[in-house]
Each structure stands twice: as C-alpha cells, then as structure tokens.
Protein backbone atom coordinates (compact mmCIF):
# COMPACT_ATOMS: atom_id res chain seq x y z
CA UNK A 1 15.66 13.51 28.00
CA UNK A 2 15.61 17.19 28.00
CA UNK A 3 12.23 18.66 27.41
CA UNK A 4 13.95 20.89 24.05
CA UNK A 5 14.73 17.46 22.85
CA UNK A 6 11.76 15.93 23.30
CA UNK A 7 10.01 18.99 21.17
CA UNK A 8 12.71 18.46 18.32
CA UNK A 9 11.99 14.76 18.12
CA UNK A 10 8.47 15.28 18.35
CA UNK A 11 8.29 17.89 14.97
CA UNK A 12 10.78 15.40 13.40
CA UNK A 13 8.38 12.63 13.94
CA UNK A 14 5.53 14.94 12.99
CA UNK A 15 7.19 16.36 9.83
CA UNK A 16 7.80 12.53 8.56
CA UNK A 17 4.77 11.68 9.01
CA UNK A 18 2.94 14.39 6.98
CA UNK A 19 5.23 12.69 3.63
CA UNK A 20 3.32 9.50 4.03
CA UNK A 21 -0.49 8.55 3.37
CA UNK A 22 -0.34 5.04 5.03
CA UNK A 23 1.37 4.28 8.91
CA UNK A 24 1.33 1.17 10.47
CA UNK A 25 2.77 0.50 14.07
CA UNK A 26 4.15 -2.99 14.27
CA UNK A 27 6.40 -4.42 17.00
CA UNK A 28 9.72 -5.64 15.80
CA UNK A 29 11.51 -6.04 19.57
CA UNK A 30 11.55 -9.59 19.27
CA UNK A 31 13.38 -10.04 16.17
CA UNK A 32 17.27 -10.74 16.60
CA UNK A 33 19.73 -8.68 14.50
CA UNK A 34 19.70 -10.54 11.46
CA UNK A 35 16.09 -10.54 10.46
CA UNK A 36 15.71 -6.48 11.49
CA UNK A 37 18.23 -5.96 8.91
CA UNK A 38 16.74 -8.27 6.65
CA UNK A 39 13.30 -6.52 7.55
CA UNK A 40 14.97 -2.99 6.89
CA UNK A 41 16.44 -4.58 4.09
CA UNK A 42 12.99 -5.25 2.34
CA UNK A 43 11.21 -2.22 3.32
CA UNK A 44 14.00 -0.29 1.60
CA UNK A 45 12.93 -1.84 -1.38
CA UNK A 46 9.44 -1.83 -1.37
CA UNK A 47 9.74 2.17 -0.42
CA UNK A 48 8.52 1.59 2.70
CA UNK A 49 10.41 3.93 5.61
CA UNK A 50 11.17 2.01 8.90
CA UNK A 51 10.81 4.17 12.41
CA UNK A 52 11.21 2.90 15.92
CA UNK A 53 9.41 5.64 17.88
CA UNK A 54 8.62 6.00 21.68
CA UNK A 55 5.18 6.14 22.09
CA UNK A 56 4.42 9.02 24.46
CA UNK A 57 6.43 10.93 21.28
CA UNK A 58 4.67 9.39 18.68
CA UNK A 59 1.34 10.58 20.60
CA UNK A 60 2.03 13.57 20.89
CA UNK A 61 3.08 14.18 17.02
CA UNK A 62 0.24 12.52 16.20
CA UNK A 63 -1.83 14.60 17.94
CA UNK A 64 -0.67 17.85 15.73
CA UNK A 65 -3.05 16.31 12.73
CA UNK A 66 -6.23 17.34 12.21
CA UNK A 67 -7.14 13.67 12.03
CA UNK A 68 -8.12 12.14 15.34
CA UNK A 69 -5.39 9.03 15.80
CA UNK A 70 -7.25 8.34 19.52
CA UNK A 71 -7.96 5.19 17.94
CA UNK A 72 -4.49 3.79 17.59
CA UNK A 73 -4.15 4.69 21.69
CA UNK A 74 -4.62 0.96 22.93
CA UNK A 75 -1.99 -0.38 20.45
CA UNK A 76 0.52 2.01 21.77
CA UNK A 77 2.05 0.11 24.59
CA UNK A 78 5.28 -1.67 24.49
CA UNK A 79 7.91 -1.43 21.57
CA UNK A 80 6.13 0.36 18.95
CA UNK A 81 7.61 0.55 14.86
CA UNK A 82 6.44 2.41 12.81
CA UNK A 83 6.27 1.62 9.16
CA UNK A 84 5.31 4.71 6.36
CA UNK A 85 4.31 4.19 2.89
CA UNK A 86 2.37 6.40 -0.02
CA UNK A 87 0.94 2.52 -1.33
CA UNK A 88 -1.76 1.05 1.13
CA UNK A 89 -1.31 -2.12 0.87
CA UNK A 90 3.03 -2.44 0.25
CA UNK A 91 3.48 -2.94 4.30
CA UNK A 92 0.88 -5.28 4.98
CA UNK A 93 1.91 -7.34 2.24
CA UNK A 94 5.98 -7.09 3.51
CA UNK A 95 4.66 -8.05 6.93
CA UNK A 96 2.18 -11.11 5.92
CA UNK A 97 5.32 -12.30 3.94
CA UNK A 98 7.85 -11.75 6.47
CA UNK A 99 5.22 -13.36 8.86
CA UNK A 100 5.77 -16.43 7.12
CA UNK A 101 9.35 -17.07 8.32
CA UNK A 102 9.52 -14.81 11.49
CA UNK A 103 6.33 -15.02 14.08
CA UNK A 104 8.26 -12.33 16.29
CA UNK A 105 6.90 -9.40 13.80
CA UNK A 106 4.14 -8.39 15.43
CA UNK A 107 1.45 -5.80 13.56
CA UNK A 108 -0.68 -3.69 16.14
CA UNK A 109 -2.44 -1.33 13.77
CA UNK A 110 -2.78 0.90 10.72
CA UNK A 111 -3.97 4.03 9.43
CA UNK A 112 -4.57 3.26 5.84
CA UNK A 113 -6.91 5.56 2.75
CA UNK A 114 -8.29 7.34 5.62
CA UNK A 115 -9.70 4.28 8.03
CA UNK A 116 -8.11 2.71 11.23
CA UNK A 117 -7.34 -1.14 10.81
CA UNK A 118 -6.48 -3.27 13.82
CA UNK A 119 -4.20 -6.46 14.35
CA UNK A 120 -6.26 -9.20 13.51
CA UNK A 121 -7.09 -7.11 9.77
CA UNK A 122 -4.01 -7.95 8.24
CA UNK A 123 -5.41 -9.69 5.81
CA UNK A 124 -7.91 -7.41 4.69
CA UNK A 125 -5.43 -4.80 4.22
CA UNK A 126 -3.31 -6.74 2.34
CA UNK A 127 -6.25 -7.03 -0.54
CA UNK A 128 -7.18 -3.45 -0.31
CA UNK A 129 -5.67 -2.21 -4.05
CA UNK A 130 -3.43 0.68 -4.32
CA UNK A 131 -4.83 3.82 -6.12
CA UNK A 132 -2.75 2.56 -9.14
CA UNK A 133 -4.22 -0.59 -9.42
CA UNK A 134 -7.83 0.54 -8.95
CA UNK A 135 -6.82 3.53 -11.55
CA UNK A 136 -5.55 0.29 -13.73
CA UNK A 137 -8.65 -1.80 -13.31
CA UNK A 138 -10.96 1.37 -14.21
CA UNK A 139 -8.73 2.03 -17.45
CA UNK A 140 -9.19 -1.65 -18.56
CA UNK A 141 -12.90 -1.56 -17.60
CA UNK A 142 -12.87 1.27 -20.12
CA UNK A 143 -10.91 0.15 -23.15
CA UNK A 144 -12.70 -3.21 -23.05
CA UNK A 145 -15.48 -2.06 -25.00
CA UNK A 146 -13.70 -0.01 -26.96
CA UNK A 147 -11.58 -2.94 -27.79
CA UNK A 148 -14.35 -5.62 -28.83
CA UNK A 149 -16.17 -2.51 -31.29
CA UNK A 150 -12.70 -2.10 -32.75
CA UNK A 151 -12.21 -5.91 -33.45
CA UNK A 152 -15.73 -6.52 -34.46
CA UNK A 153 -15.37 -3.36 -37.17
CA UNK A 154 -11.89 -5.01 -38.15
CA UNK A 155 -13.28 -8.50 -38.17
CA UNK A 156 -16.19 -7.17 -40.33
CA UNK A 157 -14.00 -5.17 -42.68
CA UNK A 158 -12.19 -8.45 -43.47
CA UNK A 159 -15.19 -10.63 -44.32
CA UNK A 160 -16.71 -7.90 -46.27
CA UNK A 161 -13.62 -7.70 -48.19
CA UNK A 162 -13.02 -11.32 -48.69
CA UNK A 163 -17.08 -11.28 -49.92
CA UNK A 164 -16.35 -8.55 -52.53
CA UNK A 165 -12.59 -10.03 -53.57
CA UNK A 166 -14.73 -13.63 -54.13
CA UNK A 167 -17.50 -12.14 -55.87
CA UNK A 168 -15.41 -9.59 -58.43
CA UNK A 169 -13.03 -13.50 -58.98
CA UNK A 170 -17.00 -14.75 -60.09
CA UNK A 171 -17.71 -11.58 -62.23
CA UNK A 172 -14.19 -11.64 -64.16
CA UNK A 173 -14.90 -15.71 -64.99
C-alpha cells in the first residue's frame, strides 16, 4: 500500500472515530460468514458501527487524539475490530450475548466514559449505565418525594372531606 493511501485511510479512521464516545477492539477472525453477518446484523441495530482496521493504521489515527490510547497497545496484535458506539454499555452487552452462542468473538479492550477496560472486564462494562439511564435513575430519585407529598396531601384531602361530608350528614339529622 502506497504511503498516500495509507494517510487517506488513516484520517478516515481518525475522522470516524471522533463521531463516537465508546470503541472497543474485539477480534471477529474466527467467526465463519454466517455469524459476521449475523454479528453486523445486530450491531446495525443496536447503532453500533462495525470496523475491521489494521492495527499499525488504527495506531496511528489513534495517536492524532489528545487522549493517550498507549494503553490499548498490547491488545493490538492480530485481527483487530473495531466496534463504535455513543451508549457505553450497547457493545459489551451485543458481545456478552453473542458470546453465548459463538466463543470465536473475542473482546480485547475498550475505551469507554473516559477509562480503558481490558478483556477479562466484560462484565463490568456491561453494568456500567448509559448517561440516559443514570439521567433516568436521578429523575426518579427526584420525583419520588415529590410523589409521596402529593399522595399524602391527596390522601389527606379525601379523609378530611369524608370527616366534614359525615359530620354536616350528623348536623342536618
């Protein structure tokens, strides 16, 4: 490959990456035909974008960040796939699923709300909650109380009523 090619590839790498938050590098060479597709398949869904990338191109995209990636270094070797998402968790939760029926997909690493995660942390990134479902949880946190002051006040207003209804029924007998 031409070294002009290599810089185009390199910026096009680059220029994805910069429209996603979350990258994992996962190794997908061992899977046959069918179950890439079905793999591509499901991260189309789950808006998930699916790269194979060489790694000496990958590196040096990733090194036009300000962010140091030097940590992902010993997980690039061999086949290396990329997988780009804007929700943390939504491609460790494809891949601990997918896990399930195919061993060949193999997870390396991941850069996910700013911190490096390495193979054996799947599972912890798969219970790390988006920032939708923390913003959720806070919201609910929030209209809880609100919630039991407005039933107690509409709780109260009923038996207060039903006093005065029973004792205006005594005063009218």
């Amino acid at each position: 490959m031409r070294k002009e090619d290599k810089i185009i590839i390199v910026k096009q790498i680059s220029d994805t990456l910069k429209e996603y938050s979350h990258i994992y590098l996962t190794e997908t060479t061992l899977l046959n035909a069918e179950k890439t597709s079905n793999l591509r398949r499901e991260c189309f869904k789950n808006d998930i974008k699916l790269m194979v990338v060489k790694n000496t191109l990958l590196k040096k995209a990733l090194e036009s960040f300000e962010t140091d990636f030097s940590a992902f270094n010993d997980s690039l070797k061999g086949s290396t796939t990329l997988m780009l998402s804007n929700v943390g968790n939504a491609p460790a939760k494809l891949i601990k699923a997918f896990k399930k029926d195919n061993d060949q997909l193999g997870f390396k690493a991941a850069y996910v709300e700013e911190c490096f995660y390495n193979a054996d942390q799947l599972d912890t990134l798969v219970a790390i909650k988006s920032k939708s479902e923390l913003i959720a949880d806070v919201i609910a946190l929030l209209q809880s109380p609100v919630k039991n002051v407005v039933s107690a006040l509409q709780s109260g207003g009923n038996t207060i009523h039903g006093v005065l209804e029973t004792l205006s029924k005594r005063e009218n007998n």
